[in-house]
N, C-alpha and C. Protein backbone atom coordinates (compact mmCIF):
# COMPACT_ATOMS: atom_id res chain seq x y z
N UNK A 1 -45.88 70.53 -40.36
CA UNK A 1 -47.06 70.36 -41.19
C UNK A 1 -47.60 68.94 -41.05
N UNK A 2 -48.99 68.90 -40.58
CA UNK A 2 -49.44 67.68 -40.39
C UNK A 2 -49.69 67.08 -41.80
N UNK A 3 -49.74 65.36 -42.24
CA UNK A 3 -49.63 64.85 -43.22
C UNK A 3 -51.16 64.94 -43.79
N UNK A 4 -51.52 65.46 -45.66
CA UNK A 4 -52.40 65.36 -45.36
C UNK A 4 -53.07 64.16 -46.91
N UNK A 5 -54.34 64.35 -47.01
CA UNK A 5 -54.58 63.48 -48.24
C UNK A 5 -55.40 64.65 -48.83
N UNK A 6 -54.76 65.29 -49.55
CA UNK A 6 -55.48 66.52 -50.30
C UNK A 6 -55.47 67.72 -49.33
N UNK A 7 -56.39 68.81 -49.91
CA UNK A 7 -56.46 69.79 -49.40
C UNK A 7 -57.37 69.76 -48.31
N UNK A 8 -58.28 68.77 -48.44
CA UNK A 8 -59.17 69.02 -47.13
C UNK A 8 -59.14 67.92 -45.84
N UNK A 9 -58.45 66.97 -46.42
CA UNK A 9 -58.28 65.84 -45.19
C UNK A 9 -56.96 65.63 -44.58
N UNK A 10 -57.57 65.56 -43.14
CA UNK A 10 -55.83 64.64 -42.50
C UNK A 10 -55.95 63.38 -42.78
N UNK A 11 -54.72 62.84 -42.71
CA UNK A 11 -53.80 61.43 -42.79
C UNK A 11 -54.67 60.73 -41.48
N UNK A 12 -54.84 61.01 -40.54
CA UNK A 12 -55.20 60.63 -39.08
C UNK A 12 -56.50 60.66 -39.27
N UNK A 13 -57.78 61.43 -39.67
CA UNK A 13 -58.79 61.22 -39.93
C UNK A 13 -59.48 59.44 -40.68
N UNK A 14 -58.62 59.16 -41.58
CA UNK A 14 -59.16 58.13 -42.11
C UNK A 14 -58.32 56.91 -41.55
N UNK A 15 -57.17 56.81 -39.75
CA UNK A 15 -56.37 55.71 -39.45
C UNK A 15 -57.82 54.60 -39.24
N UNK A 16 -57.31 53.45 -38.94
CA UNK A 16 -58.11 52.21 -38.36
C UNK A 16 -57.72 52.34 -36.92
N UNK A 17 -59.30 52.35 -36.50
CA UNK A 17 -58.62 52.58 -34.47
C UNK A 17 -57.77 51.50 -34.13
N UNK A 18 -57.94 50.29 -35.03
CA UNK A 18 -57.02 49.12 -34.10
C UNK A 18 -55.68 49.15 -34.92
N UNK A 19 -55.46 49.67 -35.85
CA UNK A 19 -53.56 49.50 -35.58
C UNK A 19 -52.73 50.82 -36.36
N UNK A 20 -54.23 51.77 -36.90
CA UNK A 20 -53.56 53.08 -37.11
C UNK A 20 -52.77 53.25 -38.55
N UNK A 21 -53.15 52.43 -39.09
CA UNK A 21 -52.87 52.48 -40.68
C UNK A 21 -53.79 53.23 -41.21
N UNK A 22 -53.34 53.92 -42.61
CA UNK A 22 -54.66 55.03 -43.68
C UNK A 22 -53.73 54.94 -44.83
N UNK A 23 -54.43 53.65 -45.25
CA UNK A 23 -53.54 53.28 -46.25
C UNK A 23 -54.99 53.45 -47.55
N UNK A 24 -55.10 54.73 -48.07
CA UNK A 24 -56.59 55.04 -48.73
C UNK A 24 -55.75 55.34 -50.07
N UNK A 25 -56.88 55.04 -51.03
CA UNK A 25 -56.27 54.84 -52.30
C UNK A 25 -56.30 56.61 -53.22
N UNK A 26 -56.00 56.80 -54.12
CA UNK A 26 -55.45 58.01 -54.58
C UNK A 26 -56.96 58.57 -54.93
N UNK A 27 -57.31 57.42 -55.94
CA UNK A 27 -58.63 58.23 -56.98
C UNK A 27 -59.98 58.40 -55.76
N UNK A 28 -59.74 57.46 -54.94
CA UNK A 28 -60.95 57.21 -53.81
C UNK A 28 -60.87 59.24 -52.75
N UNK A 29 -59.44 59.47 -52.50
CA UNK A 29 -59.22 60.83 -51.91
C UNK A 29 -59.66 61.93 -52.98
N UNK A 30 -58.96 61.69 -54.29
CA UNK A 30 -59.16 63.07 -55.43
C UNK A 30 -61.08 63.14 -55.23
N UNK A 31 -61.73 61.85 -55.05
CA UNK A 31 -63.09 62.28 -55.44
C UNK A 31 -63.81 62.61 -53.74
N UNK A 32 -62.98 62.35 -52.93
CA UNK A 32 -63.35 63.02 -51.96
C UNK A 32 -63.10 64.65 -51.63
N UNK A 33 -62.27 64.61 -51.39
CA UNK A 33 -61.97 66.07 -51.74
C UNK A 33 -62.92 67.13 -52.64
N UNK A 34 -63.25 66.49 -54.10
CA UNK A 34 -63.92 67.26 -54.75
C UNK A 34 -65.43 67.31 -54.47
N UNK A 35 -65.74 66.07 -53.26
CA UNK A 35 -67.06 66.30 -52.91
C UNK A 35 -67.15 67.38 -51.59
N UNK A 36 -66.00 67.45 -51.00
CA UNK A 36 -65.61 68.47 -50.26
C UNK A 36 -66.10 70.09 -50.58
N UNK A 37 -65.32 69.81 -51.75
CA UNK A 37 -65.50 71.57 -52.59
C UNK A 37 -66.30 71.78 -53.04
N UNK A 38 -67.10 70.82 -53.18
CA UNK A 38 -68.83 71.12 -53.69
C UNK A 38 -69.32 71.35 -52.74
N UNK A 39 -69.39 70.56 -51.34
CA UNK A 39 -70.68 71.08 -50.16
C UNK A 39 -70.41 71.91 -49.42
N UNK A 40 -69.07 72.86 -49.54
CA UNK A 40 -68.49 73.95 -49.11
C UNK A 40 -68.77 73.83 -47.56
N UNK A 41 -68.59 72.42 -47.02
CA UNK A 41 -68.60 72.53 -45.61
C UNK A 41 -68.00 71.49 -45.17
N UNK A 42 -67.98 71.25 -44.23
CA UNK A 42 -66.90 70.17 -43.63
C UNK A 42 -67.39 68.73 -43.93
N UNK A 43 -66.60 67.56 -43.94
CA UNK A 43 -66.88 65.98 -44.00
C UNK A 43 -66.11 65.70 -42.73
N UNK A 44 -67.00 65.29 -42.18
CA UNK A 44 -66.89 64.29 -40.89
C UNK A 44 -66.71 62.94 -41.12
N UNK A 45 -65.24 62.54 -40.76
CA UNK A 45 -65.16 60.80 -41.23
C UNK A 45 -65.64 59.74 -40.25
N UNK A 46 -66.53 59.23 -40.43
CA UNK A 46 -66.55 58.04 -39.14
C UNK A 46 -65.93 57.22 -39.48
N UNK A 47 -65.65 56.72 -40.72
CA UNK A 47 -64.81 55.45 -41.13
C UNK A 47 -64.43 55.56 -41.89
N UNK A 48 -62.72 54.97 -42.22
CA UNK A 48 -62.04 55.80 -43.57
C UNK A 48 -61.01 53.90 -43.62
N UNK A 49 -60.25 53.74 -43.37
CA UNK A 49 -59.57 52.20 -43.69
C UNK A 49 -59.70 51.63 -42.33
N UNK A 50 -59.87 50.51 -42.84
CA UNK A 50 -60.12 49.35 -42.07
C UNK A 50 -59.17 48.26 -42.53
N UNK A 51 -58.40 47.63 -41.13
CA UNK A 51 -57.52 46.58 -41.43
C UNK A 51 -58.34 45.32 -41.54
N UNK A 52 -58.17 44.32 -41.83
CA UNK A 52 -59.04 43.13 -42.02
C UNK A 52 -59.44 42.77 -40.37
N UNK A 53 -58.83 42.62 -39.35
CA UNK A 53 -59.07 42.29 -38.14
C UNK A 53 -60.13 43.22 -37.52
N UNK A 54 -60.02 44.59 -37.82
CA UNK A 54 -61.09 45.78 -37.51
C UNK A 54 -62.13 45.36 -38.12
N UNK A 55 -62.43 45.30 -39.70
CA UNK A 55 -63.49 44.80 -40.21
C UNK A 55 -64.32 43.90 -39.98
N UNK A 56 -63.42 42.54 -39.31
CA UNK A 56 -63.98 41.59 -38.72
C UNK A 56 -64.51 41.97 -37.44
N UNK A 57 -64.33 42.42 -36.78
CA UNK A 57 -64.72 42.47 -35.51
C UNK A 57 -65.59 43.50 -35.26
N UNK A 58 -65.88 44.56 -36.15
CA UNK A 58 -66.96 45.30 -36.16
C UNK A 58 -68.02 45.12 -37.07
N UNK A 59 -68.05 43.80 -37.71
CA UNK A 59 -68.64 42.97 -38.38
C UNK A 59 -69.28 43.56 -39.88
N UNK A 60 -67.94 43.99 -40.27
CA UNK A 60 -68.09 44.80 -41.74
C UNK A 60 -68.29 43.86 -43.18
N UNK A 61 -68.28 43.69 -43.62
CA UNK A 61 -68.53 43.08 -45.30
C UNK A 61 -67.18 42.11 -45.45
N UNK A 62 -67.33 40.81 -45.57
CA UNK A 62 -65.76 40.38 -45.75
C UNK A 62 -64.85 40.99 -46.74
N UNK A 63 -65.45 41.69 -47.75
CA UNK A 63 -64.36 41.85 -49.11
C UNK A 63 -65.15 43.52 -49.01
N UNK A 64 -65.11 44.08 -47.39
CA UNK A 64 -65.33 45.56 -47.77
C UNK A 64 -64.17 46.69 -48.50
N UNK A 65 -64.67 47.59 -49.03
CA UNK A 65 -63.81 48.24 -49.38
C UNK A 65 -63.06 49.32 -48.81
N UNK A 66 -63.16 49.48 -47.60
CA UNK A 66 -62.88 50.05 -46.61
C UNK A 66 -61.50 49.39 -46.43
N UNK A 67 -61.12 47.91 -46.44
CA UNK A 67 -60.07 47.64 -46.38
C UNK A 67 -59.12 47.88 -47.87
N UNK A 68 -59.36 48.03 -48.06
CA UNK A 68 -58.29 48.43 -49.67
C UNK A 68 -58.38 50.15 -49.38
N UNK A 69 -59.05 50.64 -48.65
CA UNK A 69 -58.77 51.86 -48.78
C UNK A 69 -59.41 52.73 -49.83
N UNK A 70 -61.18 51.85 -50.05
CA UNK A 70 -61.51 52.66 -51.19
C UNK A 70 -62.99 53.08 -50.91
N UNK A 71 -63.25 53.52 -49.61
CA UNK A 71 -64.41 53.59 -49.00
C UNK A 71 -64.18 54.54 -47.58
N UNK A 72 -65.54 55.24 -47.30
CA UNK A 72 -65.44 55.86 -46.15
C UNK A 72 -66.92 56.15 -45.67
N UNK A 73 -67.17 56.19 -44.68
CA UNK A 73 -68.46 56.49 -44.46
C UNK A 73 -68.73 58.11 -43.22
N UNK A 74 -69.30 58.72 -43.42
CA UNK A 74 -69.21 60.23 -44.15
C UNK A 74 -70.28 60.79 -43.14
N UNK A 75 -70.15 61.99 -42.77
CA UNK A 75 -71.51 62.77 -42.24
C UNK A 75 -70.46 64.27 -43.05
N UNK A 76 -71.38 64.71 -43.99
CA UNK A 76 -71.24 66.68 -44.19
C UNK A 76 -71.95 67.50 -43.29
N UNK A 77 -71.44 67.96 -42.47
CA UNK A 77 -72.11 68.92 -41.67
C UNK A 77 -73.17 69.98 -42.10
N UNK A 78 -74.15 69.74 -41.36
CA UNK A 78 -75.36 70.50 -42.02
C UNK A 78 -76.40 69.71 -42.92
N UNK A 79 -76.14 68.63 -43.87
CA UNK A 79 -77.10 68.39 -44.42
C UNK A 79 -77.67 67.23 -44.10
N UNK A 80 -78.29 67.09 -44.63
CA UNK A 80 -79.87 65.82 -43.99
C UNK A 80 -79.21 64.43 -44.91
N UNK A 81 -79.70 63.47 -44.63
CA UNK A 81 -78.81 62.07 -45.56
C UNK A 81 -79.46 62.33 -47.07
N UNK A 82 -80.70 62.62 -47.32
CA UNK A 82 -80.86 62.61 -48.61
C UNK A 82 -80.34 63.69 -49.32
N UNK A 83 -79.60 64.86 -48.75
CA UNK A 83 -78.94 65.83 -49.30
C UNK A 83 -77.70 65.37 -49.41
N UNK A 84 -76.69 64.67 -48.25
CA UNK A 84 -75.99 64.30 -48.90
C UNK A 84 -75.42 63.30 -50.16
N UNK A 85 -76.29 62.47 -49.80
CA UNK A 85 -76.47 61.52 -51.16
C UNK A 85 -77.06 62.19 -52.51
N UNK A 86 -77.75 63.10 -52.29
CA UNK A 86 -77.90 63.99 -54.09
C UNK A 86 -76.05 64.98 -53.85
N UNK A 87 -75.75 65.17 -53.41
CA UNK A 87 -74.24 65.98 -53.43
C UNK A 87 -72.90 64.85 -54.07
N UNK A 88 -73.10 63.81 -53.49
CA UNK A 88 -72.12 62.20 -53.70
C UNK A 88 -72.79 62.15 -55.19
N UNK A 89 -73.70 62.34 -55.61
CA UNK A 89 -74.51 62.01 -57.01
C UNK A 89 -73.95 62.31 -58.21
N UNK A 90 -73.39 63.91 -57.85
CA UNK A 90 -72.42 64.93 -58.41
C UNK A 90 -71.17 64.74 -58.69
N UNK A 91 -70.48 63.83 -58.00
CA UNK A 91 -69.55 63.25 -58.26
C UNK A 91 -68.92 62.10 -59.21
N UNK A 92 -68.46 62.15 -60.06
CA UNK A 92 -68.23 60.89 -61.00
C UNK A 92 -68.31 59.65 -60.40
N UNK A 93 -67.10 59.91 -59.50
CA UNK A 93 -66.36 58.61 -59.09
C UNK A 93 -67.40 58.03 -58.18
N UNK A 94 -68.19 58.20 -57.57
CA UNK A 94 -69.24 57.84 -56.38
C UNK A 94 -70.53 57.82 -57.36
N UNK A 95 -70.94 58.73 -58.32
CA UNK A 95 -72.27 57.88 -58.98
C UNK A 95 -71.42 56.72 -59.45
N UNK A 96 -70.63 56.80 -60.22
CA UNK A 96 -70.10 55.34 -61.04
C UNK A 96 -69.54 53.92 -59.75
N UNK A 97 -69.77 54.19 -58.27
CA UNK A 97 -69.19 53.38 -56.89
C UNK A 97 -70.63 53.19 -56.20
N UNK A 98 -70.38 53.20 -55.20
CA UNK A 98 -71.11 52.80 -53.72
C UNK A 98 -71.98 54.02 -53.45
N UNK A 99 -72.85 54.76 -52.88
CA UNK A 99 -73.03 55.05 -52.12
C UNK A 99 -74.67 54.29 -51.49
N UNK A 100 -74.62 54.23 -49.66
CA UNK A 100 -74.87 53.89 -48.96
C UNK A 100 -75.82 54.70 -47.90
N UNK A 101 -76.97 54.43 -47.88
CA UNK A 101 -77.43 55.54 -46.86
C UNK A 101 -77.45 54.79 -45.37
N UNK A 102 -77.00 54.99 -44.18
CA UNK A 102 -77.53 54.92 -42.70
C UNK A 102 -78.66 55.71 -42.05
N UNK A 103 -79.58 55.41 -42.28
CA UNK A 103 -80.50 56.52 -41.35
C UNK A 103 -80.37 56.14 -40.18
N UNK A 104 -80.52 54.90 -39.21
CA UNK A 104 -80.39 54.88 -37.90
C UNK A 104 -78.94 55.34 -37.09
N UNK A 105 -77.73 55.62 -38.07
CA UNK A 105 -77.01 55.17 -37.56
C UNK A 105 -76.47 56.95 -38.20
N UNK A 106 -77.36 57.47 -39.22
CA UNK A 106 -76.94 59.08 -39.76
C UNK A 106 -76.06 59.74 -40.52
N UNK A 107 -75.24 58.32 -41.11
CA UNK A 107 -74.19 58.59 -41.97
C UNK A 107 -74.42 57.84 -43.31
N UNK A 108 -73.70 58.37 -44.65
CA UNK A 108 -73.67 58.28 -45.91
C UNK A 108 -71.99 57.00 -46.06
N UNK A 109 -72.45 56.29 -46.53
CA UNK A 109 -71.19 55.08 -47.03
C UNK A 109 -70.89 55.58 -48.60
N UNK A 110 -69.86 55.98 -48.56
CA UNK A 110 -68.79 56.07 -50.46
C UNK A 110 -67.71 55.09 -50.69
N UNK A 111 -67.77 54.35 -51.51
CA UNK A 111 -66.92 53.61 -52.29
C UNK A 111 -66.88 54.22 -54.11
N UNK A 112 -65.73 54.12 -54.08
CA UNK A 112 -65.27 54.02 -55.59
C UNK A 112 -65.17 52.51 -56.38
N UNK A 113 -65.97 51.59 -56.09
CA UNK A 113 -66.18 50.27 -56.76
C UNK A 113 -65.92 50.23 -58.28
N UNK A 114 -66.26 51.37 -59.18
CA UNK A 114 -66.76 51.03 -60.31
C UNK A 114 -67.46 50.47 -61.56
N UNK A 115 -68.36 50.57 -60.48
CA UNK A 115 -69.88 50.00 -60.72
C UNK A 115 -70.92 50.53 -59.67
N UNK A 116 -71.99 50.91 -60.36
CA UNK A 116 -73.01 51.42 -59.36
C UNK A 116 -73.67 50.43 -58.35
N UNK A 117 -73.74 50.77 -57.50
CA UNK A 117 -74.42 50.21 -56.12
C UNK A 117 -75.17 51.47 -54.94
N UNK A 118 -76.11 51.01 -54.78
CA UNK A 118 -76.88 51.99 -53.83
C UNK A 118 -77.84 51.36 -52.83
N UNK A 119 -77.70 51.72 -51.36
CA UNK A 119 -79.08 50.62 -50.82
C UNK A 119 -79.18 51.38 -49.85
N UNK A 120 -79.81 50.68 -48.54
CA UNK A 120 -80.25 52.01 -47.52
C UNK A 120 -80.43 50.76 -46.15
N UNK A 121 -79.50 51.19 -45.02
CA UNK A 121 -79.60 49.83 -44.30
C UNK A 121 -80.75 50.74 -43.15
């Protein structure tokens, strides 16, 4: 049985390409997952933990949350970015966190911050 973080994610989905750690925090997975079971379709991870050296060098946020393991940045299969961001809306833990829109780049950013934040690069 491959290792997993809930019912809908692998362990390996959210490693850091440079040293393979997924060291993601508990409440940050429970509210993933449940955004899972709401869009009744798959989450595609492009980015799930980041070691500080990865972050740096792909020139991420110094104090991102990606390195604590409390952030991921997201494509749901099938829906358009402003659909997924009204779906993340639905969610406690992500209205009360981050979310992030990419349009050039086509993906949705979630953090569990605890505090609202929203912008659109």
């Amino acid at each position: 049985m491959k290792p997993r973080f809930g019912e809908y994610f692998l362990c390996k989905e959210f490693m850091c390409p440079c040293c393979g750690m997924a060291l993601m925090d508990r409440d940050f997975m429970v509210a993933l997952n449940h955004l899972r079971a709401l869009a009744d379709r798959p989450i595609k991870i492009n980015s799930g933990f980041r070691c500080h050296s990865h972050n740096y060098v792909i020139g991420g946020a110094p104090n991102s949350f990606h390195t604590a393991g409390r952030a991921a940045d997201i494509v749901i299969v099938g829906l358009t970015l402003g659909e997924m961001f009204e779906l993340a809306e639905q969610v406690d833990v992500f209205r009360d966190g981050g979310i992030g829109i990419y349009p050039r780049k086509g993906f949705i950013h979630l953090d569990n911050r605890g505090y609202p934040a929203r912008w659109k690069k």
